[in-house]
C-alpha atoms as a PDB file:
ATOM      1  CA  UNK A   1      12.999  -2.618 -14.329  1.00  0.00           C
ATOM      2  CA  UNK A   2      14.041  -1.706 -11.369  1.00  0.00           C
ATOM      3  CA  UNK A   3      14.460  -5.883  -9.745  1.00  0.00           C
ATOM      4  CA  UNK A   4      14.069  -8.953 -10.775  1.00  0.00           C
ATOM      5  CA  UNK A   5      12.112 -12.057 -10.332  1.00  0.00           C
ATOM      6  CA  UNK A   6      15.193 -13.914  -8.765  1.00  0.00           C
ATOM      7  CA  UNK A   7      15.655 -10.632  -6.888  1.00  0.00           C
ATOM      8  CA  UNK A   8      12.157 -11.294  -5.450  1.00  0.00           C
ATOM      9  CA  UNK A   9      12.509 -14.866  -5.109  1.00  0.00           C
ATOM     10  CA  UNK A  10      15.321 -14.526  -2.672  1.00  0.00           C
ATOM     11  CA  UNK A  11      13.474 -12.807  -0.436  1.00  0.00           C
ATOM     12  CA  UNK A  12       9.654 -14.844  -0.601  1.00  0.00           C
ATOM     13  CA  UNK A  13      11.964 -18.317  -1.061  1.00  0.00           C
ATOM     14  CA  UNK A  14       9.548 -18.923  -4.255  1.00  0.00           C
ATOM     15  CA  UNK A  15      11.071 -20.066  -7.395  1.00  0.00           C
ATOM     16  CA  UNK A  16       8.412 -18.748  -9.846  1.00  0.00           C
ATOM     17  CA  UNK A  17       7.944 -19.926 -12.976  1.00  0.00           C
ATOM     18  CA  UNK A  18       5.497 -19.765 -16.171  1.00  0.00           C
ATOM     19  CA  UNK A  19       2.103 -18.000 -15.288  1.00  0.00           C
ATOM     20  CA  UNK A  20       3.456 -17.249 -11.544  1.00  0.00           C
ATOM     21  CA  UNK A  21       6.475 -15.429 -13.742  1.00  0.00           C
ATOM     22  CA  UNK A  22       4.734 -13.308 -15.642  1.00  0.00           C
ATOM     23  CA  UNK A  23       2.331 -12.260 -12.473  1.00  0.00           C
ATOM     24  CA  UNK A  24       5.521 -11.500 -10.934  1.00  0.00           C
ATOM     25  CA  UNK A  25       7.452  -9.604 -13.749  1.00  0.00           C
ATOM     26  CA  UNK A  26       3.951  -7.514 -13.981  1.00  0.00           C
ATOM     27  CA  UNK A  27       4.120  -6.744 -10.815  1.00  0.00           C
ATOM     28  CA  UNK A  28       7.808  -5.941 -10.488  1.00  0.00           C
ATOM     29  CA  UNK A  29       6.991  -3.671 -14.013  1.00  0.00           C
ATOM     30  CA  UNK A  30       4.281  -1.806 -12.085  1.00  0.00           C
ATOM     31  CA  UNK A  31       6.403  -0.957  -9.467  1.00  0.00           C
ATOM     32  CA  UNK A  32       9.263   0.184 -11.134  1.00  0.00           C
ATOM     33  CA  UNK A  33       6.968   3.003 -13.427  1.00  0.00           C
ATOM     34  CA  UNK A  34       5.346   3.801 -10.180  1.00  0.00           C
ATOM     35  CA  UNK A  35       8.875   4.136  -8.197  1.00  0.00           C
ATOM     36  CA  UNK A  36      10.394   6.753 -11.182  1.00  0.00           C
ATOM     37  CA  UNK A  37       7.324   8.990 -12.075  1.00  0.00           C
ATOM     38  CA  UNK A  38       7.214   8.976  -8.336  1.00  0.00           C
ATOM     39  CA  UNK A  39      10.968  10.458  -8.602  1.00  0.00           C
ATOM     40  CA  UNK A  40      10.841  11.568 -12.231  1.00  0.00           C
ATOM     41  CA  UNK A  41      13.700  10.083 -13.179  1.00  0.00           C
ATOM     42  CA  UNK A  42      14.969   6.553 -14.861  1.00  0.00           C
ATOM     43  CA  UNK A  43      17.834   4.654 -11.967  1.00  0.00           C
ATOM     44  CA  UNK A  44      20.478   3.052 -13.739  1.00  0.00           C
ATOM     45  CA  UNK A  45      21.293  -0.406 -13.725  1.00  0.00           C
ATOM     46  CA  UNK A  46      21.704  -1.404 -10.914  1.00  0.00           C
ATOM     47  CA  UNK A  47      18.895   0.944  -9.017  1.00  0.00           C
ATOM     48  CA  UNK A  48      20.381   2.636  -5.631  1.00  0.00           C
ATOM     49  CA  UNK A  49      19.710   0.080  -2.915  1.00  0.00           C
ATOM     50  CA  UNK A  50      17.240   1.932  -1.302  1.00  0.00           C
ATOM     51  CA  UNK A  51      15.186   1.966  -4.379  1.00  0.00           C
ATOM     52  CA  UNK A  52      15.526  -1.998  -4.890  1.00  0.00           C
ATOM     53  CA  UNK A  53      14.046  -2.346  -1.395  1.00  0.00           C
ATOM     54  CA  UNK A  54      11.186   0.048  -1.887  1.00  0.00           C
ATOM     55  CA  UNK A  55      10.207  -2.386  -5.308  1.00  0.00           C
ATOM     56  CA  UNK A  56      10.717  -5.510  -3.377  1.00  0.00           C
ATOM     57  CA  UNK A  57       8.556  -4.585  -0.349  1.00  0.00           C
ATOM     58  CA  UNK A  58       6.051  -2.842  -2.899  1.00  0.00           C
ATOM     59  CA  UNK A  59       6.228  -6.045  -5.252  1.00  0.00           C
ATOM     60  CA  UNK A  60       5.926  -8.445  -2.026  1.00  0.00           C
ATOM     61  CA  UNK A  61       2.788  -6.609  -0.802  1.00  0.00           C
ATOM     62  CA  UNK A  62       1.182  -7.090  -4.068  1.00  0.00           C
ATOM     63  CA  UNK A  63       1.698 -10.654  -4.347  1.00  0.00           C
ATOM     64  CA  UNK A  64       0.638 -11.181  -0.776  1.00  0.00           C
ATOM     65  CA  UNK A  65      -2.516  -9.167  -1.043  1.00  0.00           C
ATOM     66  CA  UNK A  66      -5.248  -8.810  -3.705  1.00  0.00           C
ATOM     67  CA  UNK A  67      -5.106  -4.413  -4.610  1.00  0.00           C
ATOM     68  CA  UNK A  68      -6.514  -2.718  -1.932  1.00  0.00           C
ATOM     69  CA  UNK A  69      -7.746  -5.336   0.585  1.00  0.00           C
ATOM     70  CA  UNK A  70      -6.857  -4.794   4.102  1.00  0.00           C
ATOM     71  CA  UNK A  71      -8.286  -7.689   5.646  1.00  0.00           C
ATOM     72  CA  UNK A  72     -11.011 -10.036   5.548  1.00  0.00           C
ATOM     73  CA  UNK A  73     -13.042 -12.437   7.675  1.00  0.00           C
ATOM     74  CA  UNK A  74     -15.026 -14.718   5.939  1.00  0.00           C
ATOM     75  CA  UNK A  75     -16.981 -16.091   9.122  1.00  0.00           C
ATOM     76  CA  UNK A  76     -18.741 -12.836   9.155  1.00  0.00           C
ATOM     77  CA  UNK A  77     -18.132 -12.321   5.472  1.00  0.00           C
ATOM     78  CA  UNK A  78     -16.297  -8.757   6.172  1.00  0.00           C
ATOM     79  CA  UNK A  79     -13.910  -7.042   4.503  1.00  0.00           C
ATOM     80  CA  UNK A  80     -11.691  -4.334   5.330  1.00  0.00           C
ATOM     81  CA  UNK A  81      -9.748  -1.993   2.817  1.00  0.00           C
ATOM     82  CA  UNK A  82      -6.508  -0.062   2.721  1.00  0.00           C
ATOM     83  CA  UNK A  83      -7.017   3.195   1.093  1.00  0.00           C
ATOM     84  CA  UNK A  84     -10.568   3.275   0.569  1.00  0.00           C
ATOM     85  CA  UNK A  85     -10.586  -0.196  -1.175  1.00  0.00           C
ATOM     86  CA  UNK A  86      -8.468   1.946  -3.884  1.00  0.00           C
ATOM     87  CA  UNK A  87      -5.849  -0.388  -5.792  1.00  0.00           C
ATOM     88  CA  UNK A  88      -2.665   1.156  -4.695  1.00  0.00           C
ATOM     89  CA  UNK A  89       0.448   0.343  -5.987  1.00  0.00           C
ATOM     90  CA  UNK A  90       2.948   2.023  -3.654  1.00  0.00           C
ATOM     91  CA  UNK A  91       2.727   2.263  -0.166  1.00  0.00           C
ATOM     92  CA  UNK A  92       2.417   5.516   2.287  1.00  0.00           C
ATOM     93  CA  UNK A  93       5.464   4.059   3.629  1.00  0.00           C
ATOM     94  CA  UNK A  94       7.417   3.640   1.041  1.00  0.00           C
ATOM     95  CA  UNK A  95       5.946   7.000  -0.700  1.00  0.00           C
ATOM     96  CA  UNK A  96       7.993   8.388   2.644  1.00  0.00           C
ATOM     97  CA  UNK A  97      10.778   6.476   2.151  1.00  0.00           C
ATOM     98  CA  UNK A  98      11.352   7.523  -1.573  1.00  0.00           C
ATOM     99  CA  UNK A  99      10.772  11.573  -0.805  1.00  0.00           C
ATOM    100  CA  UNK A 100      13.094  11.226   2.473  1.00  0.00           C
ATOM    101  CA  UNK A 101      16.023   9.929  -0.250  1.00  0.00           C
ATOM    102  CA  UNK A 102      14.695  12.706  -2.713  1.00  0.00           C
ATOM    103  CA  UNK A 103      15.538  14.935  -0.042  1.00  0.00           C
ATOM    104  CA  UNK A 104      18.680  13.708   1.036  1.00  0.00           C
ATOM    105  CA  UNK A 105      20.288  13.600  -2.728  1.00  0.00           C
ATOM    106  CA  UNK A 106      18.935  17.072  -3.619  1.00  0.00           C
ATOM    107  CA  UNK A 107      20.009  18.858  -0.596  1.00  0.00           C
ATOM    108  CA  UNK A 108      18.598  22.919  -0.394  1.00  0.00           C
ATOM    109  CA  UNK A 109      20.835  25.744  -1.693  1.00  0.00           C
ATOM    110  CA  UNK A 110      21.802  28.873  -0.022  1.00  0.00           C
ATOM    111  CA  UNK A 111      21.423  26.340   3.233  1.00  0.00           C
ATOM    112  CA  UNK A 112      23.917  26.596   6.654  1.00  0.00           C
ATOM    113  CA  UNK A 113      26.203  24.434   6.759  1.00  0.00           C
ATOM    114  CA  UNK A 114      27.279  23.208  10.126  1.00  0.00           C
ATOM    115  CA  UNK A 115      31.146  22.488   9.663  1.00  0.00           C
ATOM    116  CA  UNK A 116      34.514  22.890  11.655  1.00  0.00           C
ATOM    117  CA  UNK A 117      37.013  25.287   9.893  1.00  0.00           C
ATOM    118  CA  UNK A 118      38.857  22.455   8.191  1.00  0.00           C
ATOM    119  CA  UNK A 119      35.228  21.830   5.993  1.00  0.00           C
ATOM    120  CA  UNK A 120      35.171  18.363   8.262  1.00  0.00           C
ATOM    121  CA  UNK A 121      31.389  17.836   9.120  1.00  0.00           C
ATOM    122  CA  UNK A 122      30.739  18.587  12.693  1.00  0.00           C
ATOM    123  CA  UNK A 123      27.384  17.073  12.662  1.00  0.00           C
ATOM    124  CA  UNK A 124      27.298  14.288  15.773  1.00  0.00           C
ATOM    125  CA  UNK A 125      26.736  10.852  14.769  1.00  0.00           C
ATOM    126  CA  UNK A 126      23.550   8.954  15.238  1.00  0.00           C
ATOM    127  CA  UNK A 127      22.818   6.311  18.149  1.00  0.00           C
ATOM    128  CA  UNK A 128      23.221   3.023  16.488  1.00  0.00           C
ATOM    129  CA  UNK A 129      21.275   0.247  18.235  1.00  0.00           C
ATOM    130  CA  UNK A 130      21.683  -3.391  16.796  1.00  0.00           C
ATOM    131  CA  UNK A 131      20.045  -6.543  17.474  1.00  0.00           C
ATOM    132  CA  UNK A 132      23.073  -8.932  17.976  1.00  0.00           C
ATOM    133  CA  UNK A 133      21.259 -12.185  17.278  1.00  0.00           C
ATOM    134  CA  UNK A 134      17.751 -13.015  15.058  1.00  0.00           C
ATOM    135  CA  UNK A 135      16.305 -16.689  14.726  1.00  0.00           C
ATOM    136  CA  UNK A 136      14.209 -16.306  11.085  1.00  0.00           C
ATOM    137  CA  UNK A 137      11.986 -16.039   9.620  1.00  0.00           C
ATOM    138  CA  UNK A 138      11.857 -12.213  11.384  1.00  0.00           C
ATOM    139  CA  UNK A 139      12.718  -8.669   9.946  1.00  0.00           C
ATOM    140  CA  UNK A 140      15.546  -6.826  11.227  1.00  0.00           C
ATOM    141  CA  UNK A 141      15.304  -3.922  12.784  1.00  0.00           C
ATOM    142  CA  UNK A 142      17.587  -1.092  14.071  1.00  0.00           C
ATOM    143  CA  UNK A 143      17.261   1.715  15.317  1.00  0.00           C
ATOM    144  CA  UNK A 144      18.892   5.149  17.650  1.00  0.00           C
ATOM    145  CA  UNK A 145      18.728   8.849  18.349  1.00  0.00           C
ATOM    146  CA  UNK A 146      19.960  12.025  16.950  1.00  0.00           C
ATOM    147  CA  UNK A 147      20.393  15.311  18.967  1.00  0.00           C
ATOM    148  CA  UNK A 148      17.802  16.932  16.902  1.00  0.00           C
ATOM    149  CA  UNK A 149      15.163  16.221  14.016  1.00  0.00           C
ATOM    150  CA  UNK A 150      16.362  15.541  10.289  1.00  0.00           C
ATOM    151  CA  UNK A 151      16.930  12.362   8.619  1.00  0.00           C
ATOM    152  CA  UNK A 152      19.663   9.248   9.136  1.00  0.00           C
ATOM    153  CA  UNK A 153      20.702   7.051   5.977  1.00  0.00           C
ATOM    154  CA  UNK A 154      21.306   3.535   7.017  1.00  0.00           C
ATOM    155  CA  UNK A 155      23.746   1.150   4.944  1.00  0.00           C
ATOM    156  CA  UNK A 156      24.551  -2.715   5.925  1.00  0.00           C
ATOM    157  CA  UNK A 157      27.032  -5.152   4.498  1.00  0.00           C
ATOM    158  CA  UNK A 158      27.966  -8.804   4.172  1.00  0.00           C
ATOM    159  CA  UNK A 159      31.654  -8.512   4.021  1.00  0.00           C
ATOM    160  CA  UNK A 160      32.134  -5.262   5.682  1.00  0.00           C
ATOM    161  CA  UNK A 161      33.681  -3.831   2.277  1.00  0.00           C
ATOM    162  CA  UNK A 162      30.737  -3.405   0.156  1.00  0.00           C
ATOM    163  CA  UNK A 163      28.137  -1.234   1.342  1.00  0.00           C
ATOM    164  CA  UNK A 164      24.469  -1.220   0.655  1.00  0.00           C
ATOM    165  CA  UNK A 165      22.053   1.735   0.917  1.00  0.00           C
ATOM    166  CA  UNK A 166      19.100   0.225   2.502  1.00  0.00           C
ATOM    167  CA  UNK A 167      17.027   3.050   4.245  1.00  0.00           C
ATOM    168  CA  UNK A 168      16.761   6.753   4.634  1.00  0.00           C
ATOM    169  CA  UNK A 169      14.350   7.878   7.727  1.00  0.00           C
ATOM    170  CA  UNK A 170      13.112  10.863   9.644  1.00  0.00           C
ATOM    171  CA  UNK A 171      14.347  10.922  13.206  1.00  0.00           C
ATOM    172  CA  UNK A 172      11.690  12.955  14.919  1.00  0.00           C
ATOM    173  CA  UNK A 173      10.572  13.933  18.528  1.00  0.00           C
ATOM    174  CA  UNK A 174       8.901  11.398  20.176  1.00  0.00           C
ATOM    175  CA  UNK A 175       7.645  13.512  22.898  1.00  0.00           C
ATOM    176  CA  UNK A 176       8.993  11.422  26.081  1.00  0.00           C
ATOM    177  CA  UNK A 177      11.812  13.899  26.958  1.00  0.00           C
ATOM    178  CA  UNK A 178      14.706  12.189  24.930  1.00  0.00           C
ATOM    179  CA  UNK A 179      16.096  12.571  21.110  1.00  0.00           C
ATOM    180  CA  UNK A 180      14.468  12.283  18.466  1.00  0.00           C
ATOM    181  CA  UNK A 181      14.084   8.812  17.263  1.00  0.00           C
ATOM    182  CA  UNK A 182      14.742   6.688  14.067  1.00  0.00           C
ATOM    183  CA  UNK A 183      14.360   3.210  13.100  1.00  0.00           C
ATOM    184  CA  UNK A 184      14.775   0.771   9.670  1.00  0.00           C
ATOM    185  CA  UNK A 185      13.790  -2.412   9.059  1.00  0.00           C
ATOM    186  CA  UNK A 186      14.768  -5.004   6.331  1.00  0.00           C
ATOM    187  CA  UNK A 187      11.827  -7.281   5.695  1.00  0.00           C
ATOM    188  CA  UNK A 188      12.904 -10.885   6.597  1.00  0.00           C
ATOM    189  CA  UNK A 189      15.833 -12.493   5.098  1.00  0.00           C
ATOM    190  CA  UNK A 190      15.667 -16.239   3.467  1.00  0.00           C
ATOM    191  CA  UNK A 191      18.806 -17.243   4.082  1.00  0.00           C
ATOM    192  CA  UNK A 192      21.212 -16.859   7.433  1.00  0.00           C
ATOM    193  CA  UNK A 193      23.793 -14.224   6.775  1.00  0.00           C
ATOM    194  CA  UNK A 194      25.615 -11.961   8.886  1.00  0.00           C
ATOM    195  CA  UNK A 195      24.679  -7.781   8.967  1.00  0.00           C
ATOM    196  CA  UNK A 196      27.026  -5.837   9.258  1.00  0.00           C
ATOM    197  CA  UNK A 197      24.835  -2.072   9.926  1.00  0.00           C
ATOM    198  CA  UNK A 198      26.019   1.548  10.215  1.00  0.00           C
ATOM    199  CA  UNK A 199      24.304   5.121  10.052  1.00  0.00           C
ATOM    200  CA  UNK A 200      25.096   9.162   9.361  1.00  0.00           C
ATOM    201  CA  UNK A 201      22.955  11.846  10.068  1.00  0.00           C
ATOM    202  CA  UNK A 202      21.916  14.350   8.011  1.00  0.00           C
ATOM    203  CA  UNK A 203      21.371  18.681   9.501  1.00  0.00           C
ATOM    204  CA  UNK A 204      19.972  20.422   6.364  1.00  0.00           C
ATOM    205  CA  UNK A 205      22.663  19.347   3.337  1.00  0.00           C
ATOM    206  CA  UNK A 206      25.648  18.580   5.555  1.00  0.00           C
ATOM    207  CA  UNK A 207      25.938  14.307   6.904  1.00  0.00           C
ATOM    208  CA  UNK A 208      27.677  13.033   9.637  1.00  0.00           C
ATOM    209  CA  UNK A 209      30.441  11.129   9.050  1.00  0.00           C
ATOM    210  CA  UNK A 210      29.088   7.152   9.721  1.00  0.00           C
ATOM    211  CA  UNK A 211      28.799   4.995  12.685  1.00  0.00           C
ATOM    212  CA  UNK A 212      31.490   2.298  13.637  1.00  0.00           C
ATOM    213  CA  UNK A 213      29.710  -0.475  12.717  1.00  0.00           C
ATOM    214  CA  UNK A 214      27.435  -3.416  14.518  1.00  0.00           C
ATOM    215  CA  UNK A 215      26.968  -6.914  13.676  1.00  0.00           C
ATOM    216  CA  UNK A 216      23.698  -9.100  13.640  1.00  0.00           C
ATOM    217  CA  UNK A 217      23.705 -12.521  12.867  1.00  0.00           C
ATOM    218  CA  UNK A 218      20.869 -14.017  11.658  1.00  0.00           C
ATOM    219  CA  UNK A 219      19.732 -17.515  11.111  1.00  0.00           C
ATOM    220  CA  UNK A 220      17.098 -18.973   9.442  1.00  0.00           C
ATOM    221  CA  UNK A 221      16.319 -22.559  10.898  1.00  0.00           C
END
């Protein structure tokens, strides 16, 4: 499997344990068969960190939500569904998510690459924009521009050593006259920690080289 319960825990604050286990371990299978076929093809041990964060937020939304509801309001006993009311086990969101990092580790052949003569990638660096400070519980989010459309991987860190792949997104045109625009988002930490964040683009199989990086501190109460 692709997480764990304790992986989950961390993240919901939940210690789960007999019946609540094995809901959770169900889930967290489901996921992880969706996740691969989705990619055909088994992650090792440990799963790339983008991968662990599509399962968590795909094993999260599950336990929050019974399949396929939307909303309901049971003054006016009305329902709405996601999807049709279909039981859906991963996201439109994270379906993106998982073909943008398809796309950036199988990059197109016979492509132009966009280099200086010494094979050092000329491709500019993203904007990097940081929230300093976050009070919890509340997701962080950061975001930038590029000078044109493709996609930016985004990495963060609790040391600054050890790096974590945590996002790959489209930066595309948002029609006001600027860059295009990216953004990421890691759903809300349980514990206060500080981020350390940093980004590369990517122009058809060629990256940038990454970001200095910024710092967000974040503190759960």
């Amino acid at each position: 499997m692709l997480i764990t319960a304790d992986d989950v825990s961390v993240q919901t604050g939940t210690v789960y344990t007999d019946a609540d286990l094995d809901k959770v371990n169900s889930f967290i299978q489901n996921v992880s068969d969706a996740v691969e076929s989705y990619c055909r093809k088994t992650f090792p041990d440990p799963a790339p960190g983008v991968i662990q964060a599509v399962a968590l937020i795909e094993v999260r939304r599950l336990l929050n939500s019974e399949p396929g509801v939307s909303n309901e309001r049971i003054a006016d006993l009305a329902s709405g569904y996601a999807y049709g009311g279909a039981a859906v086990i991963l996201s439109n969101s994270s379906l993106d998510l998982l073909t943008n990092y398809l796309r950036w580790i199988s990059p197109r052949y016979g492509s132009i690459r966009l280099v200086s003569p010494v094979r050092v990638s000329a491709v500019p660096l993203p904007t990097l924009v940081v929230p300093p400070h976050i009070e919890g519980p509340a997701d962080l989010t950061v975001s930038g521009r590029t000078q044109s459309e493709g996609l930016v991987q985004v990495q963060y860190s609790l040391d600054g050593f050890d790096w974590q792949d945590h996002a790959i997104v489209q930066s595309l045109d948002r029609s006001d006259a600027g860059f295009p625009a990216w953004r990421a988002s890691l759903m809300a930490p349980a514990v206060s920690n500080t981020y350390r964040w940093r980004a590369r683009f990517k122009v058809e199989d060629d990256p940038s080289k990454w970001t200095l990086a910024q710092t967000t501190v974040y503190e759960v109460p």
